[in-house]
C-alpha atoms as a PDB file:
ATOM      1  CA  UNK A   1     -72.663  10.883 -34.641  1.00  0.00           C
ATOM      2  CA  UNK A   2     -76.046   9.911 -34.486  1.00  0.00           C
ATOM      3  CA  UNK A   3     -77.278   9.046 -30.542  1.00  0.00           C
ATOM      4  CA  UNK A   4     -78.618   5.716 -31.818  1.00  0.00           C
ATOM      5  CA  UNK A   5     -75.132   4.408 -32.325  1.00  0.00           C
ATOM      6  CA  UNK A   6     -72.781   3.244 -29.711  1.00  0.00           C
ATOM      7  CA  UNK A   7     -70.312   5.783 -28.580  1.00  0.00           C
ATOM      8  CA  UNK A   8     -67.143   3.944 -29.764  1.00  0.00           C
ATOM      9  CA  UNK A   9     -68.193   4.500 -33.538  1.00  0.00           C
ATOM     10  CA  UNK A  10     -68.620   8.245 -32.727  1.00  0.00           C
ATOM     11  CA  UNK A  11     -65.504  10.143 -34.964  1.00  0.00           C
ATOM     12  CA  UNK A  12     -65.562   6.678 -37.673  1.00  0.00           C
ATOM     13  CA  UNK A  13     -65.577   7.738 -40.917  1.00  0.00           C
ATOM     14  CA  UNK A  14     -67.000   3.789 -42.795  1.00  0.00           C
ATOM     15  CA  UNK A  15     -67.452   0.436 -41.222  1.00  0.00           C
ATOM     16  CA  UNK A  16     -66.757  -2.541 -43.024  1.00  0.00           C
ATOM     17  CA  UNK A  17     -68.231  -5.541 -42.141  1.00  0.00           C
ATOM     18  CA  UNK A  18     -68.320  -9.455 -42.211  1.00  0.00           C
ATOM     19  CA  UNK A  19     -70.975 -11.510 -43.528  1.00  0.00           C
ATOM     20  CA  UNK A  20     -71.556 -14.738 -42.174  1.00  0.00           C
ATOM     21  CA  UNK A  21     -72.009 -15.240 -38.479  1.00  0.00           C
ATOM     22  CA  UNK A  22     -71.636 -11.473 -38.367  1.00  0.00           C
ATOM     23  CA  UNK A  23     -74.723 -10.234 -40.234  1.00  0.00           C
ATOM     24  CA  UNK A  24     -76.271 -13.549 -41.730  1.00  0.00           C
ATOM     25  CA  UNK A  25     -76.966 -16.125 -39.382  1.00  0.00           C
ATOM     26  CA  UNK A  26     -75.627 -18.834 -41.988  1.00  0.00           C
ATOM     27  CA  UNK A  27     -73.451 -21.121 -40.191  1.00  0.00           C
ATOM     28  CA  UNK A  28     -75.633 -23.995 -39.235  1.00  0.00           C
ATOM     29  CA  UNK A  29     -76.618 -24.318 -43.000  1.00  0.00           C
ATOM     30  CA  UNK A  30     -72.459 -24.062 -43.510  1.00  0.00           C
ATOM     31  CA  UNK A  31     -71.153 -26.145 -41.392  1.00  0.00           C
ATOM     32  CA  UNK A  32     -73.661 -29.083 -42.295  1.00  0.00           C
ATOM     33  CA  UNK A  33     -72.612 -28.799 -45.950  1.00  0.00           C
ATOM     34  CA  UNK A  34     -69.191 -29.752 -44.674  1.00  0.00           C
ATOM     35  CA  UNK A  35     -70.197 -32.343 -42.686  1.00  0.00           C
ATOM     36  CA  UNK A  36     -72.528 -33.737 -45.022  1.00  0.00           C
ATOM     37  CA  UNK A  37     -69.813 -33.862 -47.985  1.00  0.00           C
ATOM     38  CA  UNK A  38     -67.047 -34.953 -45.602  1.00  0.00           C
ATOM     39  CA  UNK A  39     -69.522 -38.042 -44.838  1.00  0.00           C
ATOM     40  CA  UNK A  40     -70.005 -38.449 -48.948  1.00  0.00           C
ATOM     41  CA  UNK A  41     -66.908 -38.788 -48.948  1.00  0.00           C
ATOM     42  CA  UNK A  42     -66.436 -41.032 -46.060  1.00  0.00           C
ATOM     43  CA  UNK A  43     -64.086 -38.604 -43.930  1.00  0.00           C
ATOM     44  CA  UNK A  44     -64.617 -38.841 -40.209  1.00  0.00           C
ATOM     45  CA  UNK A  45     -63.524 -35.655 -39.011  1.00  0.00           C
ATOM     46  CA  UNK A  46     -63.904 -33.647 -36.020  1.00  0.00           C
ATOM     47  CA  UNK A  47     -64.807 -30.147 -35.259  1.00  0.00           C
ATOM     48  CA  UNK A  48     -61.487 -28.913 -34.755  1.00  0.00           C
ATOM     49  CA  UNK A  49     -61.389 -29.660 -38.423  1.00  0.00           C
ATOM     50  CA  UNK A  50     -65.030 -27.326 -39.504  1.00  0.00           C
ATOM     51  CA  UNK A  51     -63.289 -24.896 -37.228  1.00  0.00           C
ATOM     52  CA  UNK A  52     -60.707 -24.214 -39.618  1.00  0.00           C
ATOM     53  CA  UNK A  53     -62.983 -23.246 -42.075  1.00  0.00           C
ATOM     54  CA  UNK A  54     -64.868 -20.423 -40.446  1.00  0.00           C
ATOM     55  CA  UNK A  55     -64.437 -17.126 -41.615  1.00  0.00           C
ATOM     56  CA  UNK A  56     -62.322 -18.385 -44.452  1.00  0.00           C
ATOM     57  CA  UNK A  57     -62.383 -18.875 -48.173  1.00  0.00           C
ATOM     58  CA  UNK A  58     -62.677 -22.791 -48.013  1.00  0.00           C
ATOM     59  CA  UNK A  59     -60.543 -22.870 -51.071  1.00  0.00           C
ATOM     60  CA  UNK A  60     -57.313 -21.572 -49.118  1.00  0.00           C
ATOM     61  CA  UNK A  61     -58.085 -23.767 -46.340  1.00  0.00           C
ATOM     62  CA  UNK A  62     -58.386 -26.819 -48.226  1.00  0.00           C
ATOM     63  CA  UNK A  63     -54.898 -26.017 -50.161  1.00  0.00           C
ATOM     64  CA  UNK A  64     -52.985 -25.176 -47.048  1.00  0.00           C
ATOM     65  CA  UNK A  65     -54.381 -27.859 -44.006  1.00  0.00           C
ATOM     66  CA  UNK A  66     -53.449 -31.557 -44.593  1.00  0.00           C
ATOM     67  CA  UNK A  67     -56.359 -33.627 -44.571  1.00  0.00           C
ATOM     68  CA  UNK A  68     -57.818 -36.628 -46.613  1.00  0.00           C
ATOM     69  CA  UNK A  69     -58.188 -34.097 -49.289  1.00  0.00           C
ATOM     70  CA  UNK A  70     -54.251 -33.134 -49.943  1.00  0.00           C
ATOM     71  CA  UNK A  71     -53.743 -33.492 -53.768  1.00  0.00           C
ATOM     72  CA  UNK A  72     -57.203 -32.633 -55.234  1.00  0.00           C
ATOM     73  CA  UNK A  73     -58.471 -29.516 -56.433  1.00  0.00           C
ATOM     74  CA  UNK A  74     -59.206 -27.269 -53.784  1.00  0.00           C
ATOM     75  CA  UNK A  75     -62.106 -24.992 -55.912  1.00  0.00           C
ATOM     76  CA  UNK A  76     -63.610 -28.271 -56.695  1.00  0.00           C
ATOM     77  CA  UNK A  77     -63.781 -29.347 -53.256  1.00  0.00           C
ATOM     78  CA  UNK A  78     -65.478 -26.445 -52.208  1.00  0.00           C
ATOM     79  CA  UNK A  79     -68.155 -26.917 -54.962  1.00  0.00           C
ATOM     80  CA  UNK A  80     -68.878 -29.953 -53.912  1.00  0.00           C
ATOM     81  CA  UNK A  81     -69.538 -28.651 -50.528  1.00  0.00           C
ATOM     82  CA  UNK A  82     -71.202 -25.972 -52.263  1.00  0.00           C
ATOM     83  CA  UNK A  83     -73.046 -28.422 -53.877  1.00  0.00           C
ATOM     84  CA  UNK A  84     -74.303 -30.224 -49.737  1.00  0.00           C
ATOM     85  CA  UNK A  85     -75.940 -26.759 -48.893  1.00  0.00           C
ATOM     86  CA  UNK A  86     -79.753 -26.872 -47.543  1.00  0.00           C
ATOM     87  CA  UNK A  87     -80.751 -23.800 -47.145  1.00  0.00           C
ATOM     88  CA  UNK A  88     -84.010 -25.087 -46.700  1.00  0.00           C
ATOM     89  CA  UNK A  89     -83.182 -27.184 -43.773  1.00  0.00           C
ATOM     90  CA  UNK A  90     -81.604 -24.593 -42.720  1.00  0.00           C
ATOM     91  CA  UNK A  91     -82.565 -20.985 -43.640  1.00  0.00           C
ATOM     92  CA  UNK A  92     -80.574 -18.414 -43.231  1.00  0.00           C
ATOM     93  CA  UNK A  93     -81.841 -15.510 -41.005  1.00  0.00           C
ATOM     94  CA  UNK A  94     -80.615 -11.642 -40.098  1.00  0.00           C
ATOM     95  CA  UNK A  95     -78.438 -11.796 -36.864  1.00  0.00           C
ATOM     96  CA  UNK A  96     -80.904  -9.436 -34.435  1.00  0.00           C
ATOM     97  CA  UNK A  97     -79.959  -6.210 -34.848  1.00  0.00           C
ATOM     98  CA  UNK A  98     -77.788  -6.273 -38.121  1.00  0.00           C
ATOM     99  CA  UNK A  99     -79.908  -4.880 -40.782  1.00  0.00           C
ATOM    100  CA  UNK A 100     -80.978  -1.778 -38.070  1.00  0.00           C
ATOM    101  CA  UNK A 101     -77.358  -1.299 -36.865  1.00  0.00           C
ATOM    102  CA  UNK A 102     -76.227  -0.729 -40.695  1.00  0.00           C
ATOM    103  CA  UNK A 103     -79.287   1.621 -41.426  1.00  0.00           C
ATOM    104  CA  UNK A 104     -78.034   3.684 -38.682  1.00  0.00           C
ATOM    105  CA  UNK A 105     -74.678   3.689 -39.708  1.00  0.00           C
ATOM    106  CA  UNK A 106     -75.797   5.185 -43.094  1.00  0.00           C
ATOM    107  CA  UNK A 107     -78.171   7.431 -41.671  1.00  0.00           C
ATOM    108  CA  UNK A 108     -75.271   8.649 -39.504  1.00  0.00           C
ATOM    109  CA  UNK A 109     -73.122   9.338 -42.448  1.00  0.00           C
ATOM    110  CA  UNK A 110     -70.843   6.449 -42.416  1.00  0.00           C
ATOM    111  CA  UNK A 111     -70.019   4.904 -45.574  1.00  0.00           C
ATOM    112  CA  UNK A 112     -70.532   1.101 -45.150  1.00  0.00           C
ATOM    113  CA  UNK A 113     -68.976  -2.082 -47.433  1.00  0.00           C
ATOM    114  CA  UNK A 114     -69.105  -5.620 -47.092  1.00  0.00           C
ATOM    115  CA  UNK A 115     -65.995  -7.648 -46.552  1.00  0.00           C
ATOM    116  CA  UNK A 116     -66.602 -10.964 -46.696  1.00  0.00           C
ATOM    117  CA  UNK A 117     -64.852 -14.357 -47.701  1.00  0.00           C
ATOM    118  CA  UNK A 118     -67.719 -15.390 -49.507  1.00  0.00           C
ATOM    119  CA  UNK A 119     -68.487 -15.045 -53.320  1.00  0.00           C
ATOM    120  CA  UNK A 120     -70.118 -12.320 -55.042  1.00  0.00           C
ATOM    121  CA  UNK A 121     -73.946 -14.445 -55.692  1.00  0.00           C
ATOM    122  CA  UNK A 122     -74.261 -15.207 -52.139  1.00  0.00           C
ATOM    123  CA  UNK A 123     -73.242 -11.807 -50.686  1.00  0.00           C
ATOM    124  CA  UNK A 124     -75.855 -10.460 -53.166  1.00  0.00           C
ATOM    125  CA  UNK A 125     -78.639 -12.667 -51.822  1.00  0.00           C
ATOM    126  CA  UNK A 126     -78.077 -12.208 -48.334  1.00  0.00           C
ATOM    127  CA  UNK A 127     -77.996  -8.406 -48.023  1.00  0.00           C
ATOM    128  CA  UNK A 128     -80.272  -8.131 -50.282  1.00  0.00           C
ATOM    129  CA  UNK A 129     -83.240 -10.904 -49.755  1.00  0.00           C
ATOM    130  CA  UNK A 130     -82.412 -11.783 -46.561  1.00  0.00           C
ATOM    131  CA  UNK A 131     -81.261  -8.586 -44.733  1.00  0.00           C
ATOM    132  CA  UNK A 132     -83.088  -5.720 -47.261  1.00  0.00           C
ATOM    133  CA  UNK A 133     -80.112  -3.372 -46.773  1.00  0.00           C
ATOM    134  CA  UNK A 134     -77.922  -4.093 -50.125  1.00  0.00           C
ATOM    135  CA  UNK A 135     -78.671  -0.190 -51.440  1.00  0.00           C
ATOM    136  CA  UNK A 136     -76.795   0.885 -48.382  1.00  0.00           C
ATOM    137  CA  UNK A 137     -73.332  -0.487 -49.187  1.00  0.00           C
ATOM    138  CA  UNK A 138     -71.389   1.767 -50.906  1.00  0.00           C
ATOM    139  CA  UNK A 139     -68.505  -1.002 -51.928  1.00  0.00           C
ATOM    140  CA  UNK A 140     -68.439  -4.682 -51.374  1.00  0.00           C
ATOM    141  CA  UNK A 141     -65.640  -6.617 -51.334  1.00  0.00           C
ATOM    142  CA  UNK A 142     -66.467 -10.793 -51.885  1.00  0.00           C
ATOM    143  CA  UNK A 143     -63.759 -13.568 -52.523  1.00  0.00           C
ATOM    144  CA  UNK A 144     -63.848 -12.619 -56.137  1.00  0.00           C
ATOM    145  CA  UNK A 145     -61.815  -9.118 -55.428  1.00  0.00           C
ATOM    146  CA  UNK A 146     -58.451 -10.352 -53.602  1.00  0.00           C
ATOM    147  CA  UNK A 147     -56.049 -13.018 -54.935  1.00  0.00           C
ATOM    148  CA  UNK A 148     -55.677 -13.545 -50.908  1.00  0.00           C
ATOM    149  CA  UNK A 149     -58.390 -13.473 -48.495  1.00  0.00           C
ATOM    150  CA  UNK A 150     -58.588 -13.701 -44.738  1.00  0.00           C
ATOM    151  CA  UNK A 151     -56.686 -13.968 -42.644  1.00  0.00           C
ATOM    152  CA  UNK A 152     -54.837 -11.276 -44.658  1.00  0.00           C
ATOM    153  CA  UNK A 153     -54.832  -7.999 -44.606  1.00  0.00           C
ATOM    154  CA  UNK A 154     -55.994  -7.363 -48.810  1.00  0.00           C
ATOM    155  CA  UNK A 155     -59.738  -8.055 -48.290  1.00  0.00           C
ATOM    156  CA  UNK A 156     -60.074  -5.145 -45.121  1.00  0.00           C
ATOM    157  CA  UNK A 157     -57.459  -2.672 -47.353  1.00  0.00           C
ATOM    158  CA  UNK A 158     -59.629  -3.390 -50.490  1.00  0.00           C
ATOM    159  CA  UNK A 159     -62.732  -1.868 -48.390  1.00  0.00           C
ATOM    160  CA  UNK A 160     -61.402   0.997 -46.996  1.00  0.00           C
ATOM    161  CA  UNK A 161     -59.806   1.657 -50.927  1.00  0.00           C
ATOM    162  CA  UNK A 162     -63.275   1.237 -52.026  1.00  0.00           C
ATOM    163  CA  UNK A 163     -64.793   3.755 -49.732  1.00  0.00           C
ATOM    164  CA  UNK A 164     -61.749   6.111 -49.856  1.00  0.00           C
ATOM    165  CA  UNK A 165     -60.800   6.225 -46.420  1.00  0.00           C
ATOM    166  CA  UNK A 166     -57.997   5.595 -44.596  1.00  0.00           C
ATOM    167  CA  UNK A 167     -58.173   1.985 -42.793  1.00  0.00           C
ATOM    168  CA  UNK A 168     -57.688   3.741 -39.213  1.00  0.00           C
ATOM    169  CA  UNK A 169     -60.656   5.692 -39.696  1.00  0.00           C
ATOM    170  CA  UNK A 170     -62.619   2.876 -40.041  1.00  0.00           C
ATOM    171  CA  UNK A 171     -64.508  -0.047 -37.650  1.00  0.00           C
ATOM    172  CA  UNK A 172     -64.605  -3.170 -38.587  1.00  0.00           C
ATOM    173  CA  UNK A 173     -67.064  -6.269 -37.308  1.00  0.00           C
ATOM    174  CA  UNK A 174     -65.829 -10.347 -37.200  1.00  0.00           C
ATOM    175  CA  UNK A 175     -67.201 -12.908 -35.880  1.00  0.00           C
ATOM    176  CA  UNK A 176     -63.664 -15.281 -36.262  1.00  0.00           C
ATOM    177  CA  UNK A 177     -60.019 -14.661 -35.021  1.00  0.00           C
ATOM    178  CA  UNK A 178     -59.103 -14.984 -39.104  1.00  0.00           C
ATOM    179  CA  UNK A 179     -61.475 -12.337 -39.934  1.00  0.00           C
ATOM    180  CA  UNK A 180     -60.112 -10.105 -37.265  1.00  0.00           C
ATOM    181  CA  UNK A 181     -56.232 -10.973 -37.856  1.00  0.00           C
ATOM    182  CA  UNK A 182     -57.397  -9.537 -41.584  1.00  0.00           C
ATOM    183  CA  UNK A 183     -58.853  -6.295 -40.194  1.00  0.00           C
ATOM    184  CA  UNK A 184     -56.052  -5.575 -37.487  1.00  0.00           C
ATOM    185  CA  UNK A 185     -53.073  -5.759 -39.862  1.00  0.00           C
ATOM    186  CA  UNK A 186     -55.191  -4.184 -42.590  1.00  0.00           C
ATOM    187  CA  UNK A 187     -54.181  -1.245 -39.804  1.00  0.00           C
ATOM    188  CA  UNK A 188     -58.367  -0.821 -39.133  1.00  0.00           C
ATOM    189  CA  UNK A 189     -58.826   1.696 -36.630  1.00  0.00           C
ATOM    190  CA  UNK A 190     -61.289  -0.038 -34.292  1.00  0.00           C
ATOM    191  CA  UNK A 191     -62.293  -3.989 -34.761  1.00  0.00           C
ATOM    192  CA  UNK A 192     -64.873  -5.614 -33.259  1.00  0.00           C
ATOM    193  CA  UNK A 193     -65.202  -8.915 -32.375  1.00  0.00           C
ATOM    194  CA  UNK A 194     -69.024 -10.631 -32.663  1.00  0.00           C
ATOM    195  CA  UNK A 195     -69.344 -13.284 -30.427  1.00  0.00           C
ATOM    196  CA  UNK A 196     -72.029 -15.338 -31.960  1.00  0.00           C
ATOM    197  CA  UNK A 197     -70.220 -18.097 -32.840  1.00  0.00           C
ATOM    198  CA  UNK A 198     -66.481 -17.264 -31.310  1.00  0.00           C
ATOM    199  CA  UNK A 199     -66.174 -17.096 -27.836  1.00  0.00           C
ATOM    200  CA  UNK A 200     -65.190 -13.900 -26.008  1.00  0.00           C
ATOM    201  CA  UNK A 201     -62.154 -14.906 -25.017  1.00  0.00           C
ATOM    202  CA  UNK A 202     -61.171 -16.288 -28.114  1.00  0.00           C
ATOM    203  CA  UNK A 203     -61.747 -12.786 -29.980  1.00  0.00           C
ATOM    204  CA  UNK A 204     -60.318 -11.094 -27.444  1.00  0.00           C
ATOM    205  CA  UNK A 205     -56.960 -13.473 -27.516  1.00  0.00           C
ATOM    206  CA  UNK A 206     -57.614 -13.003 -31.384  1.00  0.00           C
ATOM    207  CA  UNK A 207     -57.100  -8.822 -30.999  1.00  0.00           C
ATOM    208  CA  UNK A 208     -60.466  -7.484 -30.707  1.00  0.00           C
ATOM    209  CA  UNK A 209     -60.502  -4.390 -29.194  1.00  0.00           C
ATOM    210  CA  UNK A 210     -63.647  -4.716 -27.861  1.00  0.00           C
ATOM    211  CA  UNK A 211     -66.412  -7.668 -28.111  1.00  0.00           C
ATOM    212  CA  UNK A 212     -69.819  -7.717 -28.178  1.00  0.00           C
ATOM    213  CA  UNK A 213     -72.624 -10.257 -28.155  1.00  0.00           C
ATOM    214  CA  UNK A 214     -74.299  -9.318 -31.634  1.00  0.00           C
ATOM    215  CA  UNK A 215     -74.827  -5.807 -33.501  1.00  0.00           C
ATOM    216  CA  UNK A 216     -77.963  -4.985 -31.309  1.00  0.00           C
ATOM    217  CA  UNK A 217     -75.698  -4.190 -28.695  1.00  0.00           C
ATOM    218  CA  UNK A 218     -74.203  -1.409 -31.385  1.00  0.00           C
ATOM    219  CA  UNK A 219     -77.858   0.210 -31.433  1.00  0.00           C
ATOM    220  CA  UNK A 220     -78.966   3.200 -29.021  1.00  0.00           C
ATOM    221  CA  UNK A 221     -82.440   3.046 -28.343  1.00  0.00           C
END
């Protein structure tokens, strides 16, 4: 293993790892989409509520958690959040240390995919534009490859297919208890939990096996 990676990957054969809050720092621009389109639609809700969201396809969460909403159409709901994003207001940016920990992790010989809850056009844009690493994953898996996605297991077992390894072989990185319920009974051999938006105790109470404060503290110098 190369010695600018952090001992606990030493012996992993991929990594597979989350998106947004993980990677991209996209969450401010996220959660003021939903609050801007809950207020469109005059719908005073709290954070509890945005909380319910994170590191989920909002489609599954709008189906499955009462709210103002119950009855519509929960892919329409989402575009019209979709529709409330700014990411000119609010740009998304590399978490420090993200694009370097996942240039190591290929230079190491790990084979890397993306498993995210998000759709195919915006995982494209931000590991490509905004992180300048998208020739380095070998698979990615975005909310167009599951009928389910987190918190179960299919999105975490559809990366480790696509790299052909076993899941216990592999690390995986969240930043949300869903993401890392999906990667624990997906049977991944070590998960991580990124606390830059999830406390550490939460991630910890969520299963991590170990948390860290971002992927710089992944890197070796």
């Amino acid at each position: 293993m190369s010695a600018g990676l952090d001992a606990a990957l030493t012996g992993r054969r991929a990594a597979l790892l989350d998106l947004d809050g993980t990677l991209v720092d996209s969450e401010p621009a996220n959660q003021a989409a939903y609050r801007s389109y809950f207020s469109a639609r005059g719908w005073d809700l709290g954070p509890e509520v945005l909380r319910e969201f994170a590191g989920r396809r909002g489609s599954e969460v709008f189906a499955q958690l009462p709210g103002p909403w119950t009855g519509e159409d929960a892919v329409a709901l989402v575009d019209g959040v979709v529709a409330h994003l700014d990411h000119d207001a609010y740009p998304p940016r590399p978490v420090p240390g993200a694009a370097e920990l996942i240039r190591r992790l290929h230079a190491a010989g790990m084979r890397v995919a993306l498993v995210t809850s998000a759709g195919r056009a915006w995982a494209e844009l931000a590991v490509g534009d905004v992180l300048g690493v998208r020739d380095l994953f070998a698979a990615m898996v975005t909310a167009e490859e599951t009928e389910t996605g987190k918190p179960d297991p299919s999105p975490y077992l559809a990366g480790a297919a696509a790299l052909g390894v076993a899941p216990a072989d592999a690390v995986a990185l969240e930043d949300t208890v869903a993401g890392l319920r999906s990667a624990l009974d997906a049977g991944v051999g070590l998960v991580v939990g990124v606390a830059t938006g999830t406390s550490p105790r939460a991630l910890l109470d969520g299963g991590a096996h170990r948390v860290v404060a971002g992927p710089a503290e992944l890197l070796r110098s």
